[in-house]
Protein backbone atom coordinates (compact mmCIF):
# COMPACT_ATOMS: atom_id res chain seq x y z
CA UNK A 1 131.72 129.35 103.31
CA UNK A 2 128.32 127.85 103.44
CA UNK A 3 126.15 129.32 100.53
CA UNK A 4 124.16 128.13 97.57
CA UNK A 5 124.85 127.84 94.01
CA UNK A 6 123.52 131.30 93.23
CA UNK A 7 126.25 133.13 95.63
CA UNK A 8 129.27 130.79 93.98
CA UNK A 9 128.04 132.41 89.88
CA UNK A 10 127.84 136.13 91.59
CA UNK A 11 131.27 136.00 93.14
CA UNK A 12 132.56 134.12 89.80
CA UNK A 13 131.14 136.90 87.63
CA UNK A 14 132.70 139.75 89.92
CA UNK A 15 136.04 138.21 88.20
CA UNK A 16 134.68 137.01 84.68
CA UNK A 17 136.76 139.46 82.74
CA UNK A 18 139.92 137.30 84.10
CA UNK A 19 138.70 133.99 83.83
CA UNK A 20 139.46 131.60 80.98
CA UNK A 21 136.47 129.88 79.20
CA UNK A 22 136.53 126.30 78.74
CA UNK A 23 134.19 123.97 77.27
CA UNK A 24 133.99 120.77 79.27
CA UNK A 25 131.27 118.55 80.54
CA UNK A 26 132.60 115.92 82.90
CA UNK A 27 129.15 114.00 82.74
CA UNK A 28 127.99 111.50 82.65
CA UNK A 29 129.39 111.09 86.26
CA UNK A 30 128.38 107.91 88.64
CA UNK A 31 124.74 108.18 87.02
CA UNK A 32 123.34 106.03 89.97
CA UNK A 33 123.35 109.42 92.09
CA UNK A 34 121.49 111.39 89.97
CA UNK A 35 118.17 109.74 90.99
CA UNK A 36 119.37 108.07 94.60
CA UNK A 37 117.43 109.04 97.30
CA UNK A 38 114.77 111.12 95.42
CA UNK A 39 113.15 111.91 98.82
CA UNK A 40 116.15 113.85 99.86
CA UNK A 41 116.27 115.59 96.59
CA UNK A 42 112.55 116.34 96.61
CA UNK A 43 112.99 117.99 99.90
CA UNK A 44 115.53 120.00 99.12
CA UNK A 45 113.91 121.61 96.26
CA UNK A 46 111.19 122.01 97.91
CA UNK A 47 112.88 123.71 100.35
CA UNK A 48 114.92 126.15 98.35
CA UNK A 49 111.48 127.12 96.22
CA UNK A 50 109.53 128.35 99.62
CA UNK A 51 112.44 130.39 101.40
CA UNK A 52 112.51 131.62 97.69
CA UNK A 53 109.01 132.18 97.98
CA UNK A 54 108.75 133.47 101.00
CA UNK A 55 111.08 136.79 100.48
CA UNK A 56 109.33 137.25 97.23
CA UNK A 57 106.35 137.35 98.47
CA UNK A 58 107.64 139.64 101.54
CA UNK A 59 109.21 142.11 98.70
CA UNK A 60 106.05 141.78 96.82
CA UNK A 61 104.44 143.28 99.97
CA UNK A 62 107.04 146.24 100.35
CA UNK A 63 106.55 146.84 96.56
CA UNK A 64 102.88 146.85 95.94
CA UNK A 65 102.17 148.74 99.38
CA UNK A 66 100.50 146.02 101.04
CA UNK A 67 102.70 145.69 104.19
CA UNK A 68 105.69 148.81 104.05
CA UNK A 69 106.48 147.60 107.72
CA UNK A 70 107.89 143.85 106.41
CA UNK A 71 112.15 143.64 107.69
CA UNK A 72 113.85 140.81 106.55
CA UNK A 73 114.29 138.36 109.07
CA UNK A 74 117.57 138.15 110.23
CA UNK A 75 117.59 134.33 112.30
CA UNK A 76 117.27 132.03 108.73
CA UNK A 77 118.13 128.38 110.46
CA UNK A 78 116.41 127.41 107.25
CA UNK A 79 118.28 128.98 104.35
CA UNK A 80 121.11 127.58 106.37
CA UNK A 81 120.08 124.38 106.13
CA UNK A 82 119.37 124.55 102.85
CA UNK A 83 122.76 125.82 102.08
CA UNK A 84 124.02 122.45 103.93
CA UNK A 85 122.27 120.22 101.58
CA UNK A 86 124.48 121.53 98.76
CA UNK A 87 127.45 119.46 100.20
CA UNK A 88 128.25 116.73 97.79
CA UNK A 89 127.39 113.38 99.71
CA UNK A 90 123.81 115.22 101.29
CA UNK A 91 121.31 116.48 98.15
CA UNK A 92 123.19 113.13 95.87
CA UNK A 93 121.99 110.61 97.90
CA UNK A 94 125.27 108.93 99.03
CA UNK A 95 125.65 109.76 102.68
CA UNK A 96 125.17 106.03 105.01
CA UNK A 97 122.18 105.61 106.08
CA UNK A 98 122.66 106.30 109.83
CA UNK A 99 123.29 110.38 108.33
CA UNK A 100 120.47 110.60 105.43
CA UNK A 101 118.03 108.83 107.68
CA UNK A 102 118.61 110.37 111.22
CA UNK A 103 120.50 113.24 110.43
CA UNK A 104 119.81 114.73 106.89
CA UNK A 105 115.94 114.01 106.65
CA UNK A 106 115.34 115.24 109.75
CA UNK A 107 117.06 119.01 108.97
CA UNK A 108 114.81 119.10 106.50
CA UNK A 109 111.64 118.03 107.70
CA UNK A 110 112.12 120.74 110.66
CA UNK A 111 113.04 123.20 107.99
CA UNK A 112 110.00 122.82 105.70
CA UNK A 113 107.91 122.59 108.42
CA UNK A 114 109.18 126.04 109.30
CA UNK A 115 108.72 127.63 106.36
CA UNK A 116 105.43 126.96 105.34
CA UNK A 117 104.18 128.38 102.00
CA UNK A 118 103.18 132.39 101.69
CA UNK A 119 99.71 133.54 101.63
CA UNK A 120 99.99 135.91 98.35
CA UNK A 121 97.39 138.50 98.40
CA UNK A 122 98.58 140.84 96.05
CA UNK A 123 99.85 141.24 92.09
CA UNK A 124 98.98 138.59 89.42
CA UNK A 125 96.20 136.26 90.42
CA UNK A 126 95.85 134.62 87.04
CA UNK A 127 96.06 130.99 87.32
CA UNK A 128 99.77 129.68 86.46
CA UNK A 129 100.10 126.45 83.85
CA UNK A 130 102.26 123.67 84.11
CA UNK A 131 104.81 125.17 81.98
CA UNK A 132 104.71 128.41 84.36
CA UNK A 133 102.92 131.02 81.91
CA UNK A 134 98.93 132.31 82.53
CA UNK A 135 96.66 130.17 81.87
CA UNK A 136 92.85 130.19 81.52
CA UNK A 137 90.01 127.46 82.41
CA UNK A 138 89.48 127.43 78.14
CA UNK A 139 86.54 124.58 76.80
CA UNK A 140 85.44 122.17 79.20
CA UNK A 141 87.28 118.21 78.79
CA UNK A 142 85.64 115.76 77.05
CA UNK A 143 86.06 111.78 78.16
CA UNK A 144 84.51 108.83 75.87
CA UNK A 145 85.17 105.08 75.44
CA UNK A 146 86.50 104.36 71.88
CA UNK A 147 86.72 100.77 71.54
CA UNK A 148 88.85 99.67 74.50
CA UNK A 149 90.25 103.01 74.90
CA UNK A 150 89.80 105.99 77.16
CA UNK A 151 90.30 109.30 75.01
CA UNK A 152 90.36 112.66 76.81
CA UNK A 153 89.48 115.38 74.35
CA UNK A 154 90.98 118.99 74.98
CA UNK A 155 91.12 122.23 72.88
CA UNK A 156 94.92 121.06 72.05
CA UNK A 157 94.17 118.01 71.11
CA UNK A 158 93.45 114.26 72.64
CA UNK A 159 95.19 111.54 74.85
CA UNK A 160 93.93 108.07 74.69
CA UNK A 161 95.13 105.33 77.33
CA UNK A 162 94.67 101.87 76.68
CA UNK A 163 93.33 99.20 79.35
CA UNK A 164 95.18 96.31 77.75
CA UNK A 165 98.66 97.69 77.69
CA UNK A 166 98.87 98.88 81.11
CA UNK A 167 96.71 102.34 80.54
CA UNK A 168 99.71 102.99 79.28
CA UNK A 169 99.10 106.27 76.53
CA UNK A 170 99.09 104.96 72.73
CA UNK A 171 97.23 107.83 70.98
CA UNK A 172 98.20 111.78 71.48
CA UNK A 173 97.20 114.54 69.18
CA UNK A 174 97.70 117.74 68.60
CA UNK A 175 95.24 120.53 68.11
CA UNK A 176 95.56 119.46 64.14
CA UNK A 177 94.88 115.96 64.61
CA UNK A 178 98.51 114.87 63.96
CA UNK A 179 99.21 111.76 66.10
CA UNK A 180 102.64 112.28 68.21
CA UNK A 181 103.57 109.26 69.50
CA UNK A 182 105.47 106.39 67.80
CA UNK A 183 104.43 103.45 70.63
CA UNK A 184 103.15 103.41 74.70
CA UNK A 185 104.33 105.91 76.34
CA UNK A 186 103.57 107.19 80.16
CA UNK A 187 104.59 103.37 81.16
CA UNK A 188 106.72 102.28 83.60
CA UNK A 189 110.13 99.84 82.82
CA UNK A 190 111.94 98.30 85.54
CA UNK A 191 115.21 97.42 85.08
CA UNK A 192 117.53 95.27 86.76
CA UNK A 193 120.39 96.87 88.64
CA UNK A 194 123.56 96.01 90.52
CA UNK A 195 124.53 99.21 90.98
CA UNK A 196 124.94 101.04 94.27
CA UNK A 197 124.11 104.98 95.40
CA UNK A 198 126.62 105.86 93.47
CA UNK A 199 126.39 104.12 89.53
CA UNK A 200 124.39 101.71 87.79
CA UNK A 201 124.90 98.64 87.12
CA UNK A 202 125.88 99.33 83.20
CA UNK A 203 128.61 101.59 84.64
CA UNK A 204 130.50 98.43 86.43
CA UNK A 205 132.54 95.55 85.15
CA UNK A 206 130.59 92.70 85.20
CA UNK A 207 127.75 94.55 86.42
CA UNK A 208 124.35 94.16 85.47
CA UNK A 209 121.53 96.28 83.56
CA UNK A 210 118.79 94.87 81.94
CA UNK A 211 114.67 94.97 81.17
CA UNK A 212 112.79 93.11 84.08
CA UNK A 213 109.70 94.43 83.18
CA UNK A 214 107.15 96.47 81.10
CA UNK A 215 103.68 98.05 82.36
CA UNK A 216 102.48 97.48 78.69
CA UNK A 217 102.85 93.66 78.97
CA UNK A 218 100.14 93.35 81.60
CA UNK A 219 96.28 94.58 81.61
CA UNK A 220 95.25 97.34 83.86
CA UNK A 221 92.44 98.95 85.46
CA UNK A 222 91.67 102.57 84.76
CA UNK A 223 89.17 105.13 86.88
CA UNK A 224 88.96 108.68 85.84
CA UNK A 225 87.91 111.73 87.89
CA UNK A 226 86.12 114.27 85.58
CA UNK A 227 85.84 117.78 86.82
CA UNK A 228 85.07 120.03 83.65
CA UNK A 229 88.13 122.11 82.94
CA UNK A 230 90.38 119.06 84.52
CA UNK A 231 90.27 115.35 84.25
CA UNK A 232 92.20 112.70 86.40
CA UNK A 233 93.43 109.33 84.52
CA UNK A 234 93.88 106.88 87.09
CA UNK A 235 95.95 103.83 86.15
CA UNK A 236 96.24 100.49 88.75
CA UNK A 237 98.58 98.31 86.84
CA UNK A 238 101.38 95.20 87.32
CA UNK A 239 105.29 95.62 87.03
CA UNK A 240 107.33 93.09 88.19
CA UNK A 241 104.39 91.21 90.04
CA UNK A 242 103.71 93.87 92.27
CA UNK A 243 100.94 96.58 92.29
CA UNK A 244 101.84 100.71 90.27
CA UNK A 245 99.44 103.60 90.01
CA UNK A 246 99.69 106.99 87.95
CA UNK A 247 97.84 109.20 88.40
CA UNK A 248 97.39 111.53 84.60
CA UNK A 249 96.33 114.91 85.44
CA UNK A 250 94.81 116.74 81.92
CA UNK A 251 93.89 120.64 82.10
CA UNK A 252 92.29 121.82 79.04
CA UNK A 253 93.76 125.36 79.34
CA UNK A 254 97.87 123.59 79.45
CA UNK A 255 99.06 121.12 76.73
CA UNK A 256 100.67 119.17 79.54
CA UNK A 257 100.33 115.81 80.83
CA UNK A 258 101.43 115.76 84.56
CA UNK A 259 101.83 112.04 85.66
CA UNK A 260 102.21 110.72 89.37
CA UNK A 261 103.37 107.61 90.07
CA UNK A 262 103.86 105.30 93.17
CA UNK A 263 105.97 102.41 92.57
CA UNK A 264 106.72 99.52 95.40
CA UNK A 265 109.82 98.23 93.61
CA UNK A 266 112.06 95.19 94.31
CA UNK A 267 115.52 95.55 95.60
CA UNK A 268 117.81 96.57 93.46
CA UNK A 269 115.74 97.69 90.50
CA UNK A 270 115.46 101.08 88.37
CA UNK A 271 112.02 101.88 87.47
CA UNK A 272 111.71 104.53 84.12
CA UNK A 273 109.00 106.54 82.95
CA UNK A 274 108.48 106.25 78.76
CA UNK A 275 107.57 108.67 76.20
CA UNK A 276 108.08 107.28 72.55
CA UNK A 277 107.70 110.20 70.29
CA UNK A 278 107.88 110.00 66.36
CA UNK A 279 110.66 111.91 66.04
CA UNK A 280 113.64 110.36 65.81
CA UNK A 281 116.72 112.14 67.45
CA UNK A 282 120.24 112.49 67.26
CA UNK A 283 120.86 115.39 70.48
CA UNK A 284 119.54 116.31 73.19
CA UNK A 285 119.03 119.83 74.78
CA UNK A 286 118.46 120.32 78.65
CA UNK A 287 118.36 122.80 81.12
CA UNK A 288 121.30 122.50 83.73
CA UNK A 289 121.97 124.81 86.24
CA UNK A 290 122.87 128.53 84.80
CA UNK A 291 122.53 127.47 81.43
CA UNK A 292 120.89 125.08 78.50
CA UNK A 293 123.08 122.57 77.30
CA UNK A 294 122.91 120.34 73.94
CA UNK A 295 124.23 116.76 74.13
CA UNK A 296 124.99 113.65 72.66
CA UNK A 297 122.56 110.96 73.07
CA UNK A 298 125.43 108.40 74.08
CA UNK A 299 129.06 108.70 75.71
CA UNK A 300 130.73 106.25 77.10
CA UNK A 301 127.80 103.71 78.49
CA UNK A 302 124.94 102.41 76.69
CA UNK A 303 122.19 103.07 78.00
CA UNK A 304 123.94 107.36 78.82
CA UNK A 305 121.73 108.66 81.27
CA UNK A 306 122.56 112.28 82.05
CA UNK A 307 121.49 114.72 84.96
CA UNK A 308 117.91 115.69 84.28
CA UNK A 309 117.67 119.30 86.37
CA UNK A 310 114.41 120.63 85.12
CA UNK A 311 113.39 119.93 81.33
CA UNK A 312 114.65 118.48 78.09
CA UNK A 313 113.84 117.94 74.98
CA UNK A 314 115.03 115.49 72.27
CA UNK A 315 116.51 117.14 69.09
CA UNK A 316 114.55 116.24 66.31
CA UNK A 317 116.71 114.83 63.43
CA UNK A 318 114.04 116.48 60.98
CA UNK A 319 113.19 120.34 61.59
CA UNK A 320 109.29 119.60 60.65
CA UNK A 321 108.65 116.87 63.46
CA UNK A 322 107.09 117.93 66.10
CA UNK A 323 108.47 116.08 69.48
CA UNK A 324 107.85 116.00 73.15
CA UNK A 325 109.43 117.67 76.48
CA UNK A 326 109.80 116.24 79.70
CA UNK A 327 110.12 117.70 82.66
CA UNK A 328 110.67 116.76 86.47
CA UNK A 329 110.69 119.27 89.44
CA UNK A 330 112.94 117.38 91.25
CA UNK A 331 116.61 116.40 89.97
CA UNK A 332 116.65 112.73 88.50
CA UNK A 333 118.32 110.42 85.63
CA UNK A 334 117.09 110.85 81.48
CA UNK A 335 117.81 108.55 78.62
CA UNK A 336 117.34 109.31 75.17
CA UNK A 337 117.77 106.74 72.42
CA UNK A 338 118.22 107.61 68.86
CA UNK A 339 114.25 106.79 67.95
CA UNK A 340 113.46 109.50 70.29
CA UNK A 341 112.55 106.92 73.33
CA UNK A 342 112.95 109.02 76.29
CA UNK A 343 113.08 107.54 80.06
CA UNK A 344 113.40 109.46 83.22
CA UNK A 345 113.98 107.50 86.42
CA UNK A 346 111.44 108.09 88.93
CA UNK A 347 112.35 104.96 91.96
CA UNK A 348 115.75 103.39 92.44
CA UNK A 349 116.16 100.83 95.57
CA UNK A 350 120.22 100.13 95.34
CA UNK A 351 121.70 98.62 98.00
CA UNK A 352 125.23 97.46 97.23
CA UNK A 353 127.44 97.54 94.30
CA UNK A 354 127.63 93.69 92.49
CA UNK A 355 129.91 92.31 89.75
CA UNK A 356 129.25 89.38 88.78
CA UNK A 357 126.25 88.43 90.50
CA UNK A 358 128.07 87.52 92.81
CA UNK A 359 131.57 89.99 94.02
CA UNK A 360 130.43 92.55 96.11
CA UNK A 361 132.18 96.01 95.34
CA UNK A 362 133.65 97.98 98.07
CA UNK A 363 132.07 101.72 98.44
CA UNK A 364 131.64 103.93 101.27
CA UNK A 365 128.20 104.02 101.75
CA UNK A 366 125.38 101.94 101.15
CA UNK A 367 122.21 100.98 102.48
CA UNK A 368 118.33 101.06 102.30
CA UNK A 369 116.91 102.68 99.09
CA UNK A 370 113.58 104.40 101.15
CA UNK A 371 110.63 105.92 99.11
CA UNK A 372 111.59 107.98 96.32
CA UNK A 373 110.12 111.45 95.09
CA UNK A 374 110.55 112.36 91.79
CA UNK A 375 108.17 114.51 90.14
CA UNK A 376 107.74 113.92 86.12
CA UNK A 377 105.64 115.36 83.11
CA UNK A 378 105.07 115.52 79.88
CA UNK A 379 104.54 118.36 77.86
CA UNK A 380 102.30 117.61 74.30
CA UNK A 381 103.10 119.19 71.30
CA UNK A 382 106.06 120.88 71.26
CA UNK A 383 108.39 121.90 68.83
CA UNK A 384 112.33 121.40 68.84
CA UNK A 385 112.11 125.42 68.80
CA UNK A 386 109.86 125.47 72.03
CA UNK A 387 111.86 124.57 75.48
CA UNK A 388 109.47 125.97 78.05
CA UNK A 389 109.56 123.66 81.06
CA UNK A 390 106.90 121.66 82.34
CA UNK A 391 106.49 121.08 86.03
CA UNK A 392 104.95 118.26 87.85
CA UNK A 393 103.81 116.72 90.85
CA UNK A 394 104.68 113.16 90.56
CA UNK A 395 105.97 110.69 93.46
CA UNK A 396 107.23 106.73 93.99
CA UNK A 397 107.59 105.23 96.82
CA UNK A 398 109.53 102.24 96.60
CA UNK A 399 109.69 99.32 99.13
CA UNK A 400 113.14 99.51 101.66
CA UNK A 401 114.28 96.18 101.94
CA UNK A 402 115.17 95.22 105.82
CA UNK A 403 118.67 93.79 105.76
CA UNK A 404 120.53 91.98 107.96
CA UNK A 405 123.85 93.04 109.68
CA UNK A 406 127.36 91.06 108.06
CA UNK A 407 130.25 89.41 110.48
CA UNK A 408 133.57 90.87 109.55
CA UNK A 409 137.01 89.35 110.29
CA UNK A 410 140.41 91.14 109.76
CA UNK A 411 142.46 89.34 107.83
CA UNK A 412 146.01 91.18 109.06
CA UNK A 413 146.45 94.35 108.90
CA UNK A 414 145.88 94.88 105.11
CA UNK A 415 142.06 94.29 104.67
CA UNK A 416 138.76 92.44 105.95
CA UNK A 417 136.98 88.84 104.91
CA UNK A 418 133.33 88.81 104.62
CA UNK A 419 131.69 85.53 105.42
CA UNK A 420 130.04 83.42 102.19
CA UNK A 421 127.18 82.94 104.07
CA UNK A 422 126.29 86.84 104.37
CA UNK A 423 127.21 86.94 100.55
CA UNK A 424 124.01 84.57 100.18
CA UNK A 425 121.77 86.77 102.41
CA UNK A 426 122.68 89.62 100.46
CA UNK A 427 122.33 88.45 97.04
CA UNK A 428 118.56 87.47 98.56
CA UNK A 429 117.52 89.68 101.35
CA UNK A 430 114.88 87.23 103.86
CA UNK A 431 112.96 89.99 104.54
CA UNK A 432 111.27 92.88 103.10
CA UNK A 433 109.47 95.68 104.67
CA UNK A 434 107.44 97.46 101.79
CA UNK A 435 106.46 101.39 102.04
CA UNK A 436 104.03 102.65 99.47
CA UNK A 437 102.77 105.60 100.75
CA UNK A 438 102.28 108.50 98.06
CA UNK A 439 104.11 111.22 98.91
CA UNK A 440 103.18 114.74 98.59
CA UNK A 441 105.00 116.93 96.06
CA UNK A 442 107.34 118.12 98.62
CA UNK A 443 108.16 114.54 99.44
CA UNK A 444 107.04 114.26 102.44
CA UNK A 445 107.56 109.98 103.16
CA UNK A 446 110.22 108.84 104.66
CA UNK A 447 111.59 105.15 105.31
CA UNK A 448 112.75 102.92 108.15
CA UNK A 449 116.55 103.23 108.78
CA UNK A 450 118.47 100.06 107.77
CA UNK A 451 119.54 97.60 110.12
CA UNK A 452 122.77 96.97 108.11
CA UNK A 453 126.12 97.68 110.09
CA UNK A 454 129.48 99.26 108.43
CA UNK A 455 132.82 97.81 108.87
């Protein structure tokens, strides 16, 4: 049976009344995959929202008497590819690279490209916020220099970025003048990682997981695009000696700061996105599939990232703090610590599992990370009380690393022998290829296929 999520909870609840309920949450599971391959993820969201889109809107047509003549289609290639990307090695991340490169992206690309986005023309043409409710223009945006800083003003309050730590954000308001934030948030980490597609590196003995870098330890240049009812923070800043930009985008009518980034990272680095609210927090509620969940800030790795679906929000210890929610529209990693620092991944460039520095760590797939989509932001002002999601339109695009094939020998009949001197090339690739092209929302970039070769 080849069907989505949605037709496995209908045929469940046709038997509910004879099903036992159990409380279990198997997470956090490999937490490398839940942010490998964001370009395949990205996709196929993307692609699920417009065949969604599309038969709404052709209902829409039948309902409001616009087009009574509208049949469903009955050839759907497309929702049958999209159906196919539910299989547990495609929309993860952790097929080879030979079947996500050639094979997977390609589906698709051919399937978006065939479903292009409906023209609506009828019901509600109010303008749709971040957080998915009407919106209107409201006051026009004010921008001013304070000092070093850059401080957009809006009806529900202000955002200032600061030059000399990155552009990361160090002031946010409310409409009340009550500051938010606890340190600079809307910066980038990058973290070192041994991990693979599969885990990180903190998930592996003898693995490795640690602070490389921080946008807010080196100045930056910041441009912004002023357009009345929205302003556009541009950020050009340094992390881990190359070149980052995000891009803050401000409306004064939604209390929500949509960030995109686009990250050329190093091999085998994790790059984070950080908000540091006041509020310090000791759960964590999130939306997963068919339900919101509440959860512990750590289980059995430190740092605990768990699968970040849609939006989250840290649990306030105290009921009278006001905190933050995050939100990504495409499925990625979050980590909350108990000060209320929250990270979302938004680039990952694995390439093989490592213990030691050293050991490499069988798996069954590896290969070149590609660009990464992963669509972040950050919703100001909200209450523990107030869950609404936030959606984005953020993208990375890492660098893919160009690798070099490894010489095998059987050793009997029992195993294989890698030669030292491949260990050596893979512990420091010779050559890189770098891609940082900024995707579109739909995640439309796509990397060279590796030139590794599988045993």
């Amino acid at each position: 049976m080849n069907a989505g999520i949605d037709d496995y909870l209908d045929l469940v609840s046709h038997h509910r009344g004879s099903l036992p309920t159990i409380e279990a949450d198997p997470n956090p599971y490999w937490m490398g995959f839940y942010a490998t391959r964001g370009d395949l993820k990205t996709r196929c969201k993307e692609l699920g929202r417009r065949l969604v889109a599309i038969d709404a809107n052709e209902a829409a047509a039948v309902i409001h008497g616009v087009d009574s003549t509208v049949t469903p289609t009955t050839q759907r290639p497309a929702w049958w590819t999209a159906a196919t990307s539910n299989h547990h090695d495609f929309v993860t991340g952790t097929s080879p690279d030979r079947v996500a490169r050639k094979e997977q992206a390609a589906w698709l690309a051919a399937a978006i490209e065939a479903s292009p986005w409906p023209q609506c023309n009828h019901g509600d043409d109010d303008p749709v916020g971040a957080d998915g409710t009407a919106t209107s223009a409201g006051e026009a945006l004010e921008v001013r220099h304070d000092g070093h800083l850059v401080v957009v003003t809006a009806p529900w309050g202000a955002a200032g970025f600061d030059p000399r730590r990155g552009g990361a954000l160090v002031n946010l308001t409310d409409a009340s003048g009550t500051e938010l934030l606890a340190g600079p948030s809307l910066e980038l980490r990058s973290y070192a990682d041994s991990g693979g597609l599969w885990r990180l590196g903190n998930e592996l003995h003898g693995g490795r997981w640690s602070l490389s870098d921080a946008g807010s330890r080196h100045p930056a240049t910041i441009h912004v695009d002023h357009h009345d009812h929205t302003v556009q923070v541009h950020v050009l800043a340094t992390l881990s000696g190359r070149s980052v930009t995000l891009r803050h985008t401000i409306r004064s009518g939604d209390p929500t700061i949509v960030t995109r980034t686009t990250v050329e990272a190093p091999l085998r680095r994790t790059v984070t996105l950080v908000t540091c609210p006041r509020a310090a927090a000791n759960r964590v509620l999130m939306h997963q599939p068919g339900a919101v969940v509440e959860r512990p800030l750590r289980r059995w790795y430190e740092p605990t990232f768990w699968p970040l679906h849609s939006f989250a929000v840290a649990r306030a210890e105290r009921t009278d703090v006001r905190t933050l929610a995050v939100a990504a529209a495409t499925p990625t990693g979050l980590h909350v610590d108990a000060d209320g620092t929250t990270e979302v991944i938004v680039a990952r460039t694995p390439f093989k599992e490592i213990a030691f520095g050293v050991v490499p760590v069988m798996a069954p797939a590896w290969g070149s990370p590609g660009p990464t989509s992963t669509p972040w932001s950050c919703r100001a002002g909200t209450t523990p009380g107030e869950t609404g999601a936030a959606s984005g339109s953020a993208a990375t695009s890492p660098s893919s690393p160009t690798r070099r094939s490894a010489t095998w020998h059987r050793v009997g009949r029992s195993g294989w022998r890698i030669r030292s001197s491949w260990i050596r090339r893979w512990r420091s690739p010779r050559s890189r290829s770098p891609t940082a092209a900024l995707g579109s929302s739909c995640g439309s970039a796509t990397g060279p296929p590796s030139a590794h070769r599988e045993p």
